[in-house]
PDB file of N, CA and C in Angstrom:
ATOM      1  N   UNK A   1     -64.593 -35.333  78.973  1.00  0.00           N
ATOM      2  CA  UNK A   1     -63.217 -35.105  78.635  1.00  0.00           C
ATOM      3  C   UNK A   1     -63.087 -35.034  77.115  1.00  0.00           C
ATOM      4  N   UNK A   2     -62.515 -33.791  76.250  1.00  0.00           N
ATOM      5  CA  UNK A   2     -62.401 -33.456  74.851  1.00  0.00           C
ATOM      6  C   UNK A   2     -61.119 -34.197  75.008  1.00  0.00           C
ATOM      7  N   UNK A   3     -60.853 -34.645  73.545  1.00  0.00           N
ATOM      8  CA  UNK A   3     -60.028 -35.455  72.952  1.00  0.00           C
ATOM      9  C   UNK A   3     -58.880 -34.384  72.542  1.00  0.00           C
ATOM     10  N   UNK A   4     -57.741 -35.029  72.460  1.00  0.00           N
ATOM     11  CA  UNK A   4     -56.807 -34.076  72.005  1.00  0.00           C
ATOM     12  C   UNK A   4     -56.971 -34.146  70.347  1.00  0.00           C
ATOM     13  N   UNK A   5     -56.412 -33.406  69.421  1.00  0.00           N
ATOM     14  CA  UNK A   5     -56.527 -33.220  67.760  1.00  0.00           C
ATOM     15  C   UNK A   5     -55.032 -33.067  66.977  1.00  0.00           C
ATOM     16  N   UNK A   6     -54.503 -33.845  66.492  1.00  0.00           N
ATOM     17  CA  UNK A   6     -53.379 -33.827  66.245  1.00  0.00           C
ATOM     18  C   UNK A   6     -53.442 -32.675  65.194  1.00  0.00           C
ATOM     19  N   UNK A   7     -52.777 -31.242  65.364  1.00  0.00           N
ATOM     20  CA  UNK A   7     -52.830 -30.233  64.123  1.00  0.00           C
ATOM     21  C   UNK A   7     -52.531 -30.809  62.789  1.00  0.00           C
ATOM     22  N   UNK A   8     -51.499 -31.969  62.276  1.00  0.00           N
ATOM     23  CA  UNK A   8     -51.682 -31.937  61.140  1.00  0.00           C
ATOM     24  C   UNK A   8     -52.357 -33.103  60.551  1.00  0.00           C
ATOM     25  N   UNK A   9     -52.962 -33.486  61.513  1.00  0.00           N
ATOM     26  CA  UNK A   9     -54.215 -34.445  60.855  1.00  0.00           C
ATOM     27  C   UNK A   9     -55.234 -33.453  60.536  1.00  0.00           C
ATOM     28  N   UNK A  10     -55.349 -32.688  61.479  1.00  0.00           N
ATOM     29  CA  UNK A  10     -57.029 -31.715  61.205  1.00  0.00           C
ATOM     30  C   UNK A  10     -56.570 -30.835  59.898  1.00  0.00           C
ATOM     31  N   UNK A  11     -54.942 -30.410  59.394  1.00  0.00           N
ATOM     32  CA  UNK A  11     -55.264 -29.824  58.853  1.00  0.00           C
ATOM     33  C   UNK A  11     -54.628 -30.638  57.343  1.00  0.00           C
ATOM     34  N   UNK A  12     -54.993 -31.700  57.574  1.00  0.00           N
ATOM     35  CA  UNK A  12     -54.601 -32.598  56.257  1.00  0.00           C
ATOM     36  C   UNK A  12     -55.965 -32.494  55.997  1.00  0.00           C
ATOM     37  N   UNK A  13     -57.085 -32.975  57.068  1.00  0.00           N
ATOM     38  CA  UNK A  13     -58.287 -33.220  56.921  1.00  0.00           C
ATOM     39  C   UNK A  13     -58.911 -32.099  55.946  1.00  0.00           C
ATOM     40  N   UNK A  14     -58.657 -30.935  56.501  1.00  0.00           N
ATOM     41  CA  UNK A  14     -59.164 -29.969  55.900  1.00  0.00           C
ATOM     42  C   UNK A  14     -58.742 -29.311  54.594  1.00  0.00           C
ATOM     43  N   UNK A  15     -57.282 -29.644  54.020  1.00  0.00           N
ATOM     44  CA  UNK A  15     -56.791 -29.720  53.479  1.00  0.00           C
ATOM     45  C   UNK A  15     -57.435 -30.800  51.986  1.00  0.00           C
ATOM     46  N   UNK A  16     -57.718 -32.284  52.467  1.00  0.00           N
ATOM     47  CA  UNK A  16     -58.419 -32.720  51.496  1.00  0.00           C
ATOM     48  C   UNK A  16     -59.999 -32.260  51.307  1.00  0.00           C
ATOM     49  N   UNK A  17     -60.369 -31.251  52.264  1.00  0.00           N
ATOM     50  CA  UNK A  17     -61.847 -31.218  51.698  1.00  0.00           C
ATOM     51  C   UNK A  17     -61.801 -30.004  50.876  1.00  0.00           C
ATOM     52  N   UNK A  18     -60.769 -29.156  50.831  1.00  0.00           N
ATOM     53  CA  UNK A  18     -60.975 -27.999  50.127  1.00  0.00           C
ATOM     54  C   UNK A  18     -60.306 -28.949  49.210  1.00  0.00           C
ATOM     55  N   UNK A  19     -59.607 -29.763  48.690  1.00  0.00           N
ATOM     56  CA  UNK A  19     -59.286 -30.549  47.575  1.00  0.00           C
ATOM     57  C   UNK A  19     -60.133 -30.868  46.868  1.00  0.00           C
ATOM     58  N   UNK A  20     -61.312 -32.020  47.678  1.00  0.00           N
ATOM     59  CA  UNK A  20     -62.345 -32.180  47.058  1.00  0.00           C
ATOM     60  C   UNK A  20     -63.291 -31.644  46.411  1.00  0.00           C
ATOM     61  N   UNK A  21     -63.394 -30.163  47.053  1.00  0.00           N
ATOM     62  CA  UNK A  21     -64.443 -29.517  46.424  1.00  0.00           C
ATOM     63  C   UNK A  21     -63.693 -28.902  45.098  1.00  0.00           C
ATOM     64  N   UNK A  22     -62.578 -28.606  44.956  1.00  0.00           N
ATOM     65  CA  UNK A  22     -61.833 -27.934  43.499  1.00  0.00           C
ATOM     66  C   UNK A  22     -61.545 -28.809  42.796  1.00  0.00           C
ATOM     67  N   UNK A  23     -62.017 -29.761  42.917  1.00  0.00           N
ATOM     68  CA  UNK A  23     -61.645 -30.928  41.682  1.00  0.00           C
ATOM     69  C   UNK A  23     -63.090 -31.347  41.365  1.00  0.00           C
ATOM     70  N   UNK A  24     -64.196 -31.125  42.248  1.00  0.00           N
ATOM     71  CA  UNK A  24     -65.098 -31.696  41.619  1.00  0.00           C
ATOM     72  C   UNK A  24     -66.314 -31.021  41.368  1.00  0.00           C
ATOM     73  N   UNK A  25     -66.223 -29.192  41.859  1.00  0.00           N
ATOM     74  CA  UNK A  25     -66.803 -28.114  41.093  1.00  0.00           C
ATOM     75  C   UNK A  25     -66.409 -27.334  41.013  1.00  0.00           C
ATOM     76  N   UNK A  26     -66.745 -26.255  39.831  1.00  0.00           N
ATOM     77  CA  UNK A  26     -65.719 -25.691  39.645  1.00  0.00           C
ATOM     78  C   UNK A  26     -66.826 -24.101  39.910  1.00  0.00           C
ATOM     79  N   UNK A  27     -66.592 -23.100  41.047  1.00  0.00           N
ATOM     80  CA  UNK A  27     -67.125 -21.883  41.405  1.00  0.00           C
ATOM     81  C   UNK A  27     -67.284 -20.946  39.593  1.00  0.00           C
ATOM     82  N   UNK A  28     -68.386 -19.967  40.003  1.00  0.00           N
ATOM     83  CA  UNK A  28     -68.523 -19.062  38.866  1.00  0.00           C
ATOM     84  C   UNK A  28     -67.339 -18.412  39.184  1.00  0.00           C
ATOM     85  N   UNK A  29     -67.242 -17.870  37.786  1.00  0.00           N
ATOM     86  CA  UNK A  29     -65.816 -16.556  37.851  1.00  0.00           C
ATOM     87  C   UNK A  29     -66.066 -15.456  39.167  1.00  0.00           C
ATOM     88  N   UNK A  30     -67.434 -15.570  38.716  1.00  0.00           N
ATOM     89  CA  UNK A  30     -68.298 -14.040  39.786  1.00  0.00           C
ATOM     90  C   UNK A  30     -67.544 -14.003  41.011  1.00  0.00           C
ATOM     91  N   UNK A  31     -66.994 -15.417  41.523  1.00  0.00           N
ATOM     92  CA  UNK A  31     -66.558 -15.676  43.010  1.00  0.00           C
ATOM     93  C   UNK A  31     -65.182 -14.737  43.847  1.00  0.00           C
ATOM     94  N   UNK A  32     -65.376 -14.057  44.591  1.00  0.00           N
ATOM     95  CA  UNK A  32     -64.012 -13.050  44.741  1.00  0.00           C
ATOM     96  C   UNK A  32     -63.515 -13.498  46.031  1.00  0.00           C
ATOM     97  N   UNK A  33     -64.534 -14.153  46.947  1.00  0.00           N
ATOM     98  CA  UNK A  33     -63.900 -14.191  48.307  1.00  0.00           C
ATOM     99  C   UNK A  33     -64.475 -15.484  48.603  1.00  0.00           C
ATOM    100  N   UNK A  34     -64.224 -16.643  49.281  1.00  0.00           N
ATOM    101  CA  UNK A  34     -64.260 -17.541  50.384  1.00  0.00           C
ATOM    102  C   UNK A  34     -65.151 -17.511  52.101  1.00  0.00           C
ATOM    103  N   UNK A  35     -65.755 -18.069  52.043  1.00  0.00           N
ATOM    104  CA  UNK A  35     -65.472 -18.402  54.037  1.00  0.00           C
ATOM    105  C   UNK A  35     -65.670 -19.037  54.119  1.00  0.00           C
ATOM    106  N   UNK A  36     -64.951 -19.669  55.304  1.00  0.00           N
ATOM    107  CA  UNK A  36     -64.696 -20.610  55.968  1.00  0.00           C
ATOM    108  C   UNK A  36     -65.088 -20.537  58.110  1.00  0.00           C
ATOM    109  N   UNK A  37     -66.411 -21.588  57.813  1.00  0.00           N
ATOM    110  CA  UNK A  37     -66.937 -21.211  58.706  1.00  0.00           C
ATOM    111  C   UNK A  37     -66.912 -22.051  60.120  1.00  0.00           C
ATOM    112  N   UNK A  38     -66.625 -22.354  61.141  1.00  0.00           N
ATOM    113  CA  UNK A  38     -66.861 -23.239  62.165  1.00  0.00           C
ATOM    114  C   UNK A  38     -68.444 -23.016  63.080  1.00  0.00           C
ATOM    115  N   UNK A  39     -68.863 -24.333  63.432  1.00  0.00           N
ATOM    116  CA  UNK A  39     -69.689 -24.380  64.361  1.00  0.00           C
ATOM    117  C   UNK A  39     -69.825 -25.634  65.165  1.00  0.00           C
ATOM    118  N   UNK A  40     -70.506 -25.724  66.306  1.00  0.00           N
ATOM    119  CA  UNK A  40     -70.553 -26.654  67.107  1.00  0.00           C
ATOM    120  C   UNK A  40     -71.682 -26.973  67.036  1.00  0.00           C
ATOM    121  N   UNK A  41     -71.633 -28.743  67.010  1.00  0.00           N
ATOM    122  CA  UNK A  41     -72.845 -29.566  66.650  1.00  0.00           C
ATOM    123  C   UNK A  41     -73.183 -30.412  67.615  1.00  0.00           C
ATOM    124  N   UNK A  42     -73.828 -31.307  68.089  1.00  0.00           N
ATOM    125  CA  UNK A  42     -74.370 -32.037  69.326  1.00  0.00           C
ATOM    126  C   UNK A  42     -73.206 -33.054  69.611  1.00  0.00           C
ATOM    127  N   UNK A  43     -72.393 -33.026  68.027  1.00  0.00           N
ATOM    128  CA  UNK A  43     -71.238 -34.552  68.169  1.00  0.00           C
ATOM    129  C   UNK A  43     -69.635 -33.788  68.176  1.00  0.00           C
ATOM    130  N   UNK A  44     -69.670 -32.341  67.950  1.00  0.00           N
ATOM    131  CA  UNK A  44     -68.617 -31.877  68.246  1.00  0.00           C
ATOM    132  C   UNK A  44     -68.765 -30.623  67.485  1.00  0.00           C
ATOM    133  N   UNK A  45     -67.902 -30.299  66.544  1.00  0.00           N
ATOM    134  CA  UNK A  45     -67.688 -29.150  65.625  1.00  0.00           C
ATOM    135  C   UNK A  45     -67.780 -29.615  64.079  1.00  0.00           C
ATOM    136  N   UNK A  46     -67.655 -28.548  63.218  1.00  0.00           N
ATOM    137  CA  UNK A  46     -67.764 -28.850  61.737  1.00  0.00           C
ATOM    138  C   UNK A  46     -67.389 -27.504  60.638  1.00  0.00           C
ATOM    139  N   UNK A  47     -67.061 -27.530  59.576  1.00  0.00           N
ATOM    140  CA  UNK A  47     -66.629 -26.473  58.832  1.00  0.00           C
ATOM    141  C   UNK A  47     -67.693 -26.402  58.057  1.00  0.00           C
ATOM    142  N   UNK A  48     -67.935 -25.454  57.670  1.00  0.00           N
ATOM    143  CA  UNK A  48     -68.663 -24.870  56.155  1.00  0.00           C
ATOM    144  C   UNK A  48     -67.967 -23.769  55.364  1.00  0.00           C
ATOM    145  N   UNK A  49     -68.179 -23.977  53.995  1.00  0.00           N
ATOM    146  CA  UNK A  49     -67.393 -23.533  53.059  1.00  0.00           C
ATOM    147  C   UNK A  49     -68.828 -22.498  52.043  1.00  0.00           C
ATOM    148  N   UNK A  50     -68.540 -21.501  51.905  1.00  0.00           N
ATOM    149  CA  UNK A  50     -68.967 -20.475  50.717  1.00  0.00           C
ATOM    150  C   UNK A  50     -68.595 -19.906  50.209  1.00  0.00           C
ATOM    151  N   UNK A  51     -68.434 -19.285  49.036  1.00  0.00           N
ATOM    152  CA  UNK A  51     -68.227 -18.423  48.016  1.00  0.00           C
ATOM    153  C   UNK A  51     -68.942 -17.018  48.026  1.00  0.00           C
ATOM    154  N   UNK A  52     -68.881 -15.802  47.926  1.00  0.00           N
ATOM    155  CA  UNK A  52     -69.244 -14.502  47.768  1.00  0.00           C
ATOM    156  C   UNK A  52     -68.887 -13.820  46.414  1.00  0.00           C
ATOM    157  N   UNK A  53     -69.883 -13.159  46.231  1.00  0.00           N
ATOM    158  CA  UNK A  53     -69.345 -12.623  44.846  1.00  0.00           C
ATOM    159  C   UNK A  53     -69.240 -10.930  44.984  1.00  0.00           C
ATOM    160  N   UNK A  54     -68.874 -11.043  46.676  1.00  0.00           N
ATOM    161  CA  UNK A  54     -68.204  -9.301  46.622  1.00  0.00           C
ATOM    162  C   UNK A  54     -67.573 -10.176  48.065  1.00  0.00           C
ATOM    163  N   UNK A  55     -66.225  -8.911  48.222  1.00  0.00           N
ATOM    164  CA  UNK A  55     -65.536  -8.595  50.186  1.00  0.00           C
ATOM    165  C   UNK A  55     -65.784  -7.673  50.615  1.00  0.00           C
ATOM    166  N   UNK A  56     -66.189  -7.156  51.957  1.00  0.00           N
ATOM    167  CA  UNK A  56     -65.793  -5.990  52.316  1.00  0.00           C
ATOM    168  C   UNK A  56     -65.097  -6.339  53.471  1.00  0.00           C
ATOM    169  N   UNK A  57     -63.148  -5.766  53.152  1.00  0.00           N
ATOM    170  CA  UNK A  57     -62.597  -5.849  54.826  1.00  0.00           C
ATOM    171  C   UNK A  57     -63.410  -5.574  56.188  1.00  0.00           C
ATOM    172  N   UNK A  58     -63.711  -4.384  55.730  1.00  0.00           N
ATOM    173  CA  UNK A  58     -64.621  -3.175  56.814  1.00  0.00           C
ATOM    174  C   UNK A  58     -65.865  -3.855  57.577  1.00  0.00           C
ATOM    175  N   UNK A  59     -66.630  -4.775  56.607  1.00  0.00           N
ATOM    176  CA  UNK A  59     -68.053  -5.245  57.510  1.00  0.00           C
ATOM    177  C   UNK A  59     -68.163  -6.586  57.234  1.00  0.00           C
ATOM    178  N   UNK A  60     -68.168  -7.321  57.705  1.00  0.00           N
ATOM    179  CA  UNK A  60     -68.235  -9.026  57.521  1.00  0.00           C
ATOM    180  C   UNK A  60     -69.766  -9.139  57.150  1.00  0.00           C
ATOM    181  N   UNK A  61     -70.960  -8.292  56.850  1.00  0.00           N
ATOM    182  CA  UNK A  61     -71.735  -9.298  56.128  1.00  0.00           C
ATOM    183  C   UNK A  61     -71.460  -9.195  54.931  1.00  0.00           C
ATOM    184  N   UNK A  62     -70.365  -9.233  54.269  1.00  0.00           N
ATOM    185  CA  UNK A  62     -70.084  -9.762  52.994  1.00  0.00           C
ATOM    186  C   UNK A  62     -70.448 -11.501  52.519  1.00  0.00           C
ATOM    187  N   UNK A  63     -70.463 -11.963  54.083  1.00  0.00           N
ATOM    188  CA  UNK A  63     -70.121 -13.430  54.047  1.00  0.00           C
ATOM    189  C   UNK A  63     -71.431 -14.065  53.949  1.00  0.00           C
ATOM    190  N   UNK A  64     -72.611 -13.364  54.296  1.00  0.00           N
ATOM    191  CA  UNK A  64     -73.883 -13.500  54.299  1.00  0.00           C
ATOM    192  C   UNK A  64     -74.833 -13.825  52.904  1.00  0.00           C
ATOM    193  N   UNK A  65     -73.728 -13.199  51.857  1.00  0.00           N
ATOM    194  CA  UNK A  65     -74.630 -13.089  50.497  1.00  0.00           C
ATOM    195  C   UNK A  65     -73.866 -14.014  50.012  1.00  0.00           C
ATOM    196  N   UNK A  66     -74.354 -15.551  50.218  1.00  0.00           N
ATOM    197  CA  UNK A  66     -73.698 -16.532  49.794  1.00  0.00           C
ATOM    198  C   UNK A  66     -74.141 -16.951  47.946  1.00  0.00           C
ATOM    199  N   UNK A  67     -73.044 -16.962  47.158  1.00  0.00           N
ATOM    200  CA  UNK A  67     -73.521 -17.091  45.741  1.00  0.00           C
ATOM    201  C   UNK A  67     -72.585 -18.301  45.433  1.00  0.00           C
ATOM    202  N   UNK A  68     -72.366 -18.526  46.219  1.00  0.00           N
ATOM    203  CA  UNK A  68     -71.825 -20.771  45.350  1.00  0.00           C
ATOM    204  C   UNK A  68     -71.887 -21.073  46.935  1.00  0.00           C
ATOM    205  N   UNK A  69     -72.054 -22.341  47.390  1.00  0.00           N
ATOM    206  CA  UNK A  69     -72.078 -23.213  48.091  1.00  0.00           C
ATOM    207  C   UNK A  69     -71.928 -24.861  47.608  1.00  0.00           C
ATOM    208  N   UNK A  70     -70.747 -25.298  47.762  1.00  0.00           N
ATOM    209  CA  UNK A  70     -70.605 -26.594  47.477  1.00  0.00           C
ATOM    210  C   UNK A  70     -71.145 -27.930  48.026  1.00  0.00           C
ATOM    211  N   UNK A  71     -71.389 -29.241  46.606  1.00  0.00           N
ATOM    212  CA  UNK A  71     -72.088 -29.870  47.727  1.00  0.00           C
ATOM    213  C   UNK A  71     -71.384 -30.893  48.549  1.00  0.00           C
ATOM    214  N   UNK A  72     -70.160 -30.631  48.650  1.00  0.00           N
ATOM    215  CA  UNK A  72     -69.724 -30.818  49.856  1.00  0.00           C
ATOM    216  C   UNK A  72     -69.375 -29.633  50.359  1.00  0.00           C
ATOM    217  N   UNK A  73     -70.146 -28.975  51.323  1.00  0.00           N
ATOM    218  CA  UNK A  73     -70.363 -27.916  52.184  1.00  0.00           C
ATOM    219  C   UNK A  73     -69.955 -27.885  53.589  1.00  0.00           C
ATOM    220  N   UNK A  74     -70.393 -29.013  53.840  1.00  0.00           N
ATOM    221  CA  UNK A  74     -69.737 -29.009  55.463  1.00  0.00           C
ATOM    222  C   UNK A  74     -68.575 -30.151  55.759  1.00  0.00           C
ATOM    223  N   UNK A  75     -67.686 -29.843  56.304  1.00  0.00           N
ATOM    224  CA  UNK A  75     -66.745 -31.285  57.072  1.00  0.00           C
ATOM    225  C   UNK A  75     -66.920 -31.119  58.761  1.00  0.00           C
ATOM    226  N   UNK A  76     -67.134 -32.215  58.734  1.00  0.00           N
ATOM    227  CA  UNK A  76     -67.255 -32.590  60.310  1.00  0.00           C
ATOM    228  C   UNK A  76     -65.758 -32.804  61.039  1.00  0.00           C
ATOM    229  N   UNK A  77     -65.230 -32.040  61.863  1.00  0.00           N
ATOM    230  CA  UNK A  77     -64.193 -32.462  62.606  1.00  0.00           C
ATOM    231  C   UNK A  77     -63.491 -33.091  63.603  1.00  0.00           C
ATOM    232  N   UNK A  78     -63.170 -33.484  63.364  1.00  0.00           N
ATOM    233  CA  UNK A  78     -62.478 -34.773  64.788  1.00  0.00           C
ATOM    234  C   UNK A  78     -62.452 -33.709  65.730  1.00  0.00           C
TER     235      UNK A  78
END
């Protein structure tokens, strides 16, 4: 039985981790786009965060040529 997730806890949660990471590095200029990634782990789910230093609307491996990664990179989610 999955637990229910109160939306604005998860998204306070997530909310302070993109906090954390802009206060305590600061991305190259080079940086143009973000992702924000989910996956499922043996204890539930988790986010990961990267930086790109190109977008393309049109083809998502933009997201692939990761050029900053923070080291807080992943949050684990309730």
């Amino acid at each position: 039985m999955s637990a229910v997730v109160d939306p604005s806890t998860l998204a306070s949660d997530v909310a302070g981790w993109l906090h954390r990471v802009t206060a305590n590095e600061r991305p190259p200029a080079s940086i143009v786009a973000y992702n924000i990634g989910l996956f499922e782990t043996e204890d539930g789910y988790s986010a990961y965060l990267a930086g790109a230093g190109r977008f393309d609307p049109v083809s998502g491996d933009w997201a692939c040529e990761e050029a900053f990664t923070p080291r807080e990179r992943y949050l684990i989610l309730p």
